[in-house]
Structures are given as C-alpha cells and as structure tokens.
C-alpha atoms as a PDB file:
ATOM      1  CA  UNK A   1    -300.486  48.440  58.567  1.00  0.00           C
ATOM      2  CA  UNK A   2    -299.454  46.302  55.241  1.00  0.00           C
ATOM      3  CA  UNK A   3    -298.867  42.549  56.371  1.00  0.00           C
ATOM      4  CA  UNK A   4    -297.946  41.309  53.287  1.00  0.00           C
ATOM      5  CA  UNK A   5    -297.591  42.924  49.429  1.00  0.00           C
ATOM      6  CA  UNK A   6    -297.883  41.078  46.085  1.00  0.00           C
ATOM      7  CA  UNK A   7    -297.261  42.455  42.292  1.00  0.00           C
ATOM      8  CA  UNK A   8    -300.954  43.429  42.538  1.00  0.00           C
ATOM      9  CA  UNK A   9    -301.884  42.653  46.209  1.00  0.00           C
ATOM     10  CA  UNK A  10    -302.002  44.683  49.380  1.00  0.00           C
ATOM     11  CA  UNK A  11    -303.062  42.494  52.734  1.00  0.00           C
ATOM     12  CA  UNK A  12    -304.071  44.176  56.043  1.00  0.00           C
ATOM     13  CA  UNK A  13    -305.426  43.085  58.923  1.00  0.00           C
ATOM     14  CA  UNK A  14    -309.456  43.937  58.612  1.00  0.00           C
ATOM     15  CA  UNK A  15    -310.592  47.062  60.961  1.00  0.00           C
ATOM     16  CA  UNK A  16    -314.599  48.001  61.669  1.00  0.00           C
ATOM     17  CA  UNK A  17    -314.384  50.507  58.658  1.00  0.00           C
ATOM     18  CA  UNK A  18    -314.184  47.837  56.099  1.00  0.00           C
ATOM     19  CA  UNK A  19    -317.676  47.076  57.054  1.00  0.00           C
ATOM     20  CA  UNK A  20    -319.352  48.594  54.485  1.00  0.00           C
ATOM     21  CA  UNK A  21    -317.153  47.033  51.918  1.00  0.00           C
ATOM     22  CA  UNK A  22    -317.680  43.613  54.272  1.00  0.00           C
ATOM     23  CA  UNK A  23    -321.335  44.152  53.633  1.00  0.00           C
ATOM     24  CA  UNK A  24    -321.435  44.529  50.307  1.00  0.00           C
ATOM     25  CA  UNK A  25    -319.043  41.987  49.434  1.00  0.00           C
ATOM     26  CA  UNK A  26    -321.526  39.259  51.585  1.00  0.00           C
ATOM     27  CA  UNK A  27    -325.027  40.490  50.427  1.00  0.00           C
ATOM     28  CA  UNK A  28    -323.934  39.857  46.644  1.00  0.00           C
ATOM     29  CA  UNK A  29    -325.908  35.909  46.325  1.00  0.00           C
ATOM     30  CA  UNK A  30    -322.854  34.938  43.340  1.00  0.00           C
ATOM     31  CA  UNK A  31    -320.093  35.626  45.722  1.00  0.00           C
ATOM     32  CA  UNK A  32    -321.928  33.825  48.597  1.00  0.00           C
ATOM     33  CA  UNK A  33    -322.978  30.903  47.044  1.00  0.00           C
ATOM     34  CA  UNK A  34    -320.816  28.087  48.439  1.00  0.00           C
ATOM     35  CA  UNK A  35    -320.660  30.601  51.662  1.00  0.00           C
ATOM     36  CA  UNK A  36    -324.562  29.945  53.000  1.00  0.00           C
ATOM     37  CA  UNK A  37    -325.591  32.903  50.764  1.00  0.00           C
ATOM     38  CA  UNK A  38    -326.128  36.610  51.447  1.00  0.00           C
ATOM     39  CA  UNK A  39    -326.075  37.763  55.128  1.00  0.00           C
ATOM     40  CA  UNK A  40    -327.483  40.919  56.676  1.00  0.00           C
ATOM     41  CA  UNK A  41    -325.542  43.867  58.138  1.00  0.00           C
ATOM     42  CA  UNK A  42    -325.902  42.887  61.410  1.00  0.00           C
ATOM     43  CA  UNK A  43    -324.585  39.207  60.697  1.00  0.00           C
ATOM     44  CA  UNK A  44    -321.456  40.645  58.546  1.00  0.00           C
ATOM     45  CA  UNK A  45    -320.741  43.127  61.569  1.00  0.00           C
ATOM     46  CA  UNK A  46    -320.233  39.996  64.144  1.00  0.00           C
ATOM     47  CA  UNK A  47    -318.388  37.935  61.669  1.00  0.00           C
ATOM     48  CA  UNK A  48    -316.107  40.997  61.401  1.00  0.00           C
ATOM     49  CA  UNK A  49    -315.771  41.502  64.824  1.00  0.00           C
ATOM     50  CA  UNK A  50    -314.973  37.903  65.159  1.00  0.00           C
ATOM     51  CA  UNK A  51    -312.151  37.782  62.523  1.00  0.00           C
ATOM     52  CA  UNK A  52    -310.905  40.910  64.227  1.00  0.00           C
ATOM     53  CA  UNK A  53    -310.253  39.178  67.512  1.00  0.00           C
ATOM     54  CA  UNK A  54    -308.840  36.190  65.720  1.00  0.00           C
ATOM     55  CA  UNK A  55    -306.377  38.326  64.580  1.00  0.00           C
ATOM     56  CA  UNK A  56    -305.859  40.055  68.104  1.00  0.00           C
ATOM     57  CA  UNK A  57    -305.470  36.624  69.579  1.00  0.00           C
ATOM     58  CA  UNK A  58    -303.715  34.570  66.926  1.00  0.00           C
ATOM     59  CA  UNK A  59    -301.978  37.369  64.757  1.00  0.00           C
ATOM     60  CA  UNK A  60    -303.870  36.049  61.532  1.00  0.00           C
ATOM     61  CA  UNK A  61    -307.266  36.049  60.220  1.00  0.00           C
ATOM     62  CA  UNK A  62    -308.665  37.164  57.389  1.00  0.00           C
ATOM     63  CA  UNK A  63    -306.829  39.885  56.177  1.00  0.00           C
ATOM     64  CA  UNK A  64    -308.527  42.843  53.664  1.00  0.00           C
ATOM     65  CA  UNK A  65    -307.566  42.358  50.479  1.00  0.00           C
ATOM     66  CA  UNK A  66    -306.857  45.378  48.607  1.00  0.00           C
ATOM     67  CA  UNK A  67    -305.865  46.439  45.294  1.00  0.00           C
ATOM     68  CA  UNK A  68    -302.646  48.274  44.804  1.00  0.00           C
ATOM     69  CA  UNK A  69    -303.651  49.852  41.829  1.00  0.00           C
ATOM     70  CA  UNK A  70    -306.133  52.154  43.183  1.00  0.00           C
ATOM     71  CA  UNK A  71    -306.462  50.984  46.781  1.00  0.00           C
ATOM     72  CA  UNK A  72    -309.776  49.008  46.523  1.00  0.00           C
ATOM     73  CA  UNK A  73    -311.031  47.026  48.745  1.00  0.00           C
ATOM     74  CA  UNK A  74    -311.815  43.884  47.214  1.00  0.00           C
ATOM     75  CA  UNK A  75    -312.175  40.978  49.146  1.00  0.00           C
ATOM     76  CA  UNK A  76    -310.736  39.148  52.269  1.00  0.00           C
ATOM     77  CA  UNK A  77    -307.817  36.304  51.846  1.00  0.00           C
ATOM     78  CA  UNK A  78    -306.754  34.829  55.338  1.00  0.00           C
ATOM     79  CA  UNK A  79    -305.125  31.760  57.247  1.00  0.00           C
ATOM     80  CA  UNK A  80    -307.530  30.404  59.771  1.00  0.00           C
ATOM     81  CA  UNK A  81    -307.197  28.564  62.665  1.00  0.00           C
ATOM     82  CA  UNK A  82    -310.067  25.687  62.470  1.00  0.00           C
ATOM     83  CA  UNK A  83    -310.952  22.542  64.056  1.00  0.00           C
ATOM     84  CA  UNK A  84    -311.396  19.348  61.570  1.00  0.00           C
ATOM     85  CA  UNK A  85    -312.214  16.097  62.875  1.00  0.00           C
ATOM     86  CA  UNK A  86    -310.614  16.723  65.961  1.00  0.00           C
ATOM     87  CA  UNK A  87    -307.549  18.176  64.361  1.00  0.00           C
ATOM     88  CA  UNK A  88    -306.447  21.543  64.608  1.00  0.00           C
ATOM     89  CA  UNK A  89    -305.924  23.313  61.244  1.00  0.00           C
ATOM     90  CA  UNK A  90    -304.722  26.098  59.253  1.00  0.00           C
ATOM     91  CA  UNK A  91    -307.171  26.776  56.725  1.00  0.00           C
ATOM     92  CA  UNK A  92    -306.408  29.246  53.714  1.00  0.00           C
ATOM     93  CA  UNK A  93    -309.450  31.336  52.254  1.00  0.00           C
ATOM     94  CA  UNK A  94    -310.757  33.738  50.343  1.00  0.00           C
ATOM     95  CA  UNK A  95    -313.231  35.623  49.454  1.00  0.00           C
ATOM     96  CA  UNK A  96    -313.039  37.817  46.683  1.00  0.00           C
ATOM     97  CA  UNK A  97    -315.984  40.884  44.849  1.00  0.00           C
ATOM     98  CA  UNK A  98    -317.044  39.849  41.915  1.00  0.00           C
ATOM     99  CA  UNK A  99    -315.953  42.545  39.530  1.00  0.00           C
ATOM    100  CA  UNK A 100    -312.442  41.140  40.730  1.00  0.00           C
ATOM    101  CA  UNK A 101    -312.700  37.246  39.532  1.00  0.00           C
ATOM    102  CA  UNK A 102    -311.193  35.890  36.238  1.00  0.00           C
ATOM    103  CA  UNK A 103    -308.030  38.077  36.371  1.00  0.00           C
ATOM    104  CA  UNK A 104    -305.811  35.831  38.646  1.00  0.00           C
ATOM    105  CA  UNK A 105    -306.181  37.990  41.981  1.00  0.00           C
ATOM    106  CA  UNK A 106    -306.857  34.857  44.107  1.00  0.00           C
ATOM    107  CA  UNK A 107    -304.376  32.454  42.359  1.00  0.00           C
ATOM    108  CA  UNK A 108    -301.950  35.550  43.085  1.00  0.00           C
ATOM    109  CA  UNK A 109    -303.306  36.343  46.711  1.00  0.00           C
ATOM    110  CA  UNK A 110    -303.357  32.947  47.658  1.00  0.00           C
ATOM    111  CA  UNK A 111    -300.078  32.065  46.446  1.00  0.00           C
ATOM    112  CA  UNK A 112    -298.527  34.475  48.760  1.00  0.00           C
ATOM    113  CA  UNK A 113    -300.365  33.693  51.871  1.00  0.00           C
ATOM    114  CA  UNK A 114    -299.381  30.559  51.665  1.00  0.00           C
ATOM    115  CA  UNK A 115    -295.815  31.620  51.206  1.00  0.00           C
ATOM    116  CA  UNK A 116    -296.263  33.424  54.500  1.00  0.00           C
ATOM    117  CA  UNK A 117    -297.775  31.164  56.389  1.00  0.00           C
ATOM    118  CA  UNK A 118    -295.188  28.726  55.960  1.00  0.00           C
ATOM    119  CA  UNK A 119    -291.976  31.542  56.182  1.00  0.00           C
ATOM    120  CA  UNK A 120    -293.276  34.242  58.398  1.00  0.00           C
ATOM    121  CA  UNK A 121    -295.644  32.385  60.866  1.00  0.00           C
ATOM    122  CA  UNK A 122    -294.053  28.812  60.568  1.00  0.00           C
ATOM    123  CA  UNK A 123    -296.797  26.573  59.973  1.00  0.00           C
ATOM    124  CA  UNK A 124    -295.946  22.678  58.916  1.00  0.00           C
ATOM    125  CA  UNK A 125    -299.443  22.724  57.218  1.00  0.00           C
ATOM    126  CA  UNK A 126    -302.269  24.576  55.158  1.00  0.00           C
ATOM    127  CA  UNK A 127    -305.152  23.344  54.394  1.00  0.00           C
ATOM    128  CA  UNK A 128    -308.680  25.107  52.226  1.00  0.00           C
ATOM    129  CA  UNK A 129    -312.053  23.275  52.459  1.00  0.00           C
ATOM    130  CA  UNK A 130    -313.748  23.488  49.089  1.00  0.00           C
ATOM    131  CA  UNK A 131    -317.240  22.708  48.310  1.00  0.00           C
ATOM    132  CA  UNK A 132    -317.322  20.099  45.675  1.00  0.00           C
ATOM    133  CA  UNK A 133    -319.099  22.266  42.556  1.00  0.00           C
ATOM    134  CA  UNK A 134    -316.439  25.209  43.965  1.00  0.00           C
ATOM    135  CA  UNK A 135    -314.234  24.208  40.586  1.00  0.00           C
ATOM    136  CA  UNK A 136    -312.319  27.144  40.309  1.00  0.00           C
ATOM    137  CA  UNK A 137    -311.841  27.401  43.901  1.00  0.00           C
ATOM    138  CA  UNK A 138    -310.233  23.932  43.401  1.00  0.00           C
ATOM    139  CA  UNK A 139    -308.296  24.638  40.183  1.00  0.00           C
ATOM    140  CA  UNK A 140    -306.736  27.572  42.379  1.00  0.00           C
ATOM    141  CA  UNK A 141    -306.052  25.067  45.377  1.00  0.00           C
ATOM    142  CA  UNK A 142    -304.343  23.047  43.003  1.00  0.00           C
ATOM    143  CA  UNK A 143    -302.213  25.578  41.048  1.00  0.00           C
ATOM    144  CA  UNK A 144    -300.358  26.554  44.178  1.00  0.00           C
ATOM    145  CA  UNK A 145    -299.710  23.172  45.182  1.00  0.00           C
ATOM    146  CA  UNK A 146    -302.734  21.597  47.414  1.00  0.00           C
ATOM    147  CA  UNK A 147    -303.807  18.410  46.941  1.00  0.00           C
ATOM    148  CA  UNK A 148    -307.173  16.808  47.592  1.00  0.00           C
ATOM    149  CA  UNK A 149    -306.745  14.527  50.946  1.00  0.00           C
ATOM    150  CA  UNK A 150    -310.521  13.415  51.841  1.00  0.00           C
ATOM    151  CA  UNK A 151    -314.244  14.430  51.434  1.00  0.00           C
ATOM    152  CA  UNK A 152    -315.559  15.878  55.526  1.00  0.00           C
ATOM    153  CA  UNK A 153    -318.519  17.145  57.064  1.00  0.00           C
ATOM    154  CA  UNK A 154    -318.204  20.324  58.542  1.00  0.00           C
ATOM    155  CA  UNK A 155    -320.640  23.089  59.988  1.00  0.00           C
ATOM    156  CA  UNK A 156    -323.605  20.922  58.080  1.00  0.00           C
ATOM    157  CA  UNK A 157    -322.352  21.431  54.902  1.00  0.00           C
ATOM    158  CA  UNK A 158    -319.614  19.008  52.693  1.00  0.00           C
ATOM    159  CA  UNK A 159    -316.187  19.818  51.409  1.00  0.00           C
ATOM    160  CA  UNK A 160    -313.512  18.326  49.524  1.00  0.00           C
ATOM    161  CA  UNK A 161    -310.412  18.901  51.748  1.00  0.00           C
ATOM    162  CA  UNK A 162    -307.113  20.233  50.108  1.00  0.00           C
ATOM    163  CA  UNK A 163    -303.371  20.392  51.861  1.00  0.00           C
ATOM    164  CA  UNK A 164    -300.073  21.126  51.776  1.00  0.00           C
ATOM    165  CA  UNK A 165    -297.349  20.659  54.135  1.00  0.00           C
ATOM    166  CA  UNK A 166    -294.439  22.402  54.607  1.00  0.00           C
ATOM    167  CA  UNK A 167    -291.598  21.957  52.085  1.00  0.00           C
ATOM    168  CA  UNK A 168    -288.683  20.067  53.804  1.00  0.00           C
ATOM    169  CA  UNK A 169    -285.855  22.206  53.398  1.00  0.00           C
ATOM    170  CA  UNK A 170    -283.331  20.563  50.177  1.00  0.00           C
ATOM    171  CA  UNK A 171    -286.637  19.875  48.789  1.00  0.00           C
ATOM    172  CA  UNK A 172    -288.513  21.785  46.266  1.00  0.00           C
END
C-alpha cells in the first residue's frame, strides 16, 4: 500500500520483509554514525517491529522508502511521535543507504512528508533532532523550511532541534 508518491519517491508503511534491507541499511558504520552506529540483526528486527506498531497505533512511522525507478528499497523517511522536554512532538526523519546520498532523495523525501504531515494528518508542528556535526542533515532541515529553535539532551546524546509550524492559511 503506497502512502505517499514523489517525482522519484515511493513511501509505504514498513512490513517484516524489509528486514533484510533494514539490516543492511543499519550495519553499514557511515550511515549509522550520528544513529549509535551499526546494530545487529536481532536489534534491527525489534526496532522494526517497534516502528511497525507505531504505525498500527498512530497511522505513521517510519515509512520504507523506495525508489520508483526500479523499486529499491532504500531507506526509511517517517513522522514520529516523540517526547521532548516534556512536550509531545512530531519528529521528521530519515534514514537513507548510502549509494542513495548526494542526489537530492532526502531533500525530495523529506519535503513531501512534511507536506503530508501538515495536509493529510493535520499536524500544527514538525520538528527533526539533528546532531550538531549532522551538516547536511541540517542544510536539508533548512531547505524545506525548519529552523533551529534550541540545543537538548535526549536519549544521552545532544541535538540541535529544528521546527516548523504549520503555515497559517493566507500565509505562505
């Protein structure tokens, strides 16, 4: 089931047979690097479980990213509901193989969830936690609008947090 399409972009919502691609995408130490680096199997199986109940419960997650052009899998891109000082917040991610960075895939990918997160599931904000030496992750945070809010603490490592709210309709 496609939840969303781009130019380039397919997004579904991430079953137990992407685990394999889930596993290879997380034991690569250059893709991990600002995510705890590499996991095992075993570790990528329960995160995957766990993003697949998200979904169940909430109706987004991560969703797999695939390629239209010849239906690779190449990643995960996904609104997540997270807790932030006490707030609640949507956080938008990604995570994307590296054969796939440098060609605009997660300016494009992100671009669009954010675009449905906003017009299909209504939310007033979106926000991405960036590690401070993630520089492209923040030059992507900024080209679709973002804007850096405040340095927090979260899950013992440090981020730069990034947000948008919800254009006010009149208002572009």
């Amino acid at each position: 089931m496609i939840i969303l399409e781009t130019e380039h972009l397919q997004f579904r919502p991430l079953t137990l047979d992407d685990l394999d691609d889930m596993t290879a995408l997380y034991t690569d130490p250059e893709v991990t690097r600002f995510l705890g680096g590499p996991r095992s199997r075993d570790e990528v199986q329960r995160v995957l479980k766990g993003y697949i109940r998200e979904y169940q419960i909430y109706g987004h997650s991560f969703f797999a990213t695939i390629r239209k052009s010849d239906q690779s899998f190449i990643g995960h891109c996904g609104l997540l509901k997270q807790e932030v000082q006490g707030q609640e917040e949507i956080e938008l991610a990604y995570v994307l193989a590296r054969p796939y960075w440098q060609n605009n895939l997660a300016l494009e990918g992100t671009e669009a969830l954010k675009n449905y997160g906003f017009q299909q599931l209504g939310f007033q904000r979106i926000i991405s936690l960036i590690p401070p030496d993630n520089t492209v992750s923040i030059h992507i945070a900024e080209k679709i609008g973002m804007h850096y809010e405040r340095d927090v603490d979260q899950w013992g490592q440090h981020f730069r947090l990034y947000g948008i709210n919800q254009p006010t309709p009149g208002k572009a």
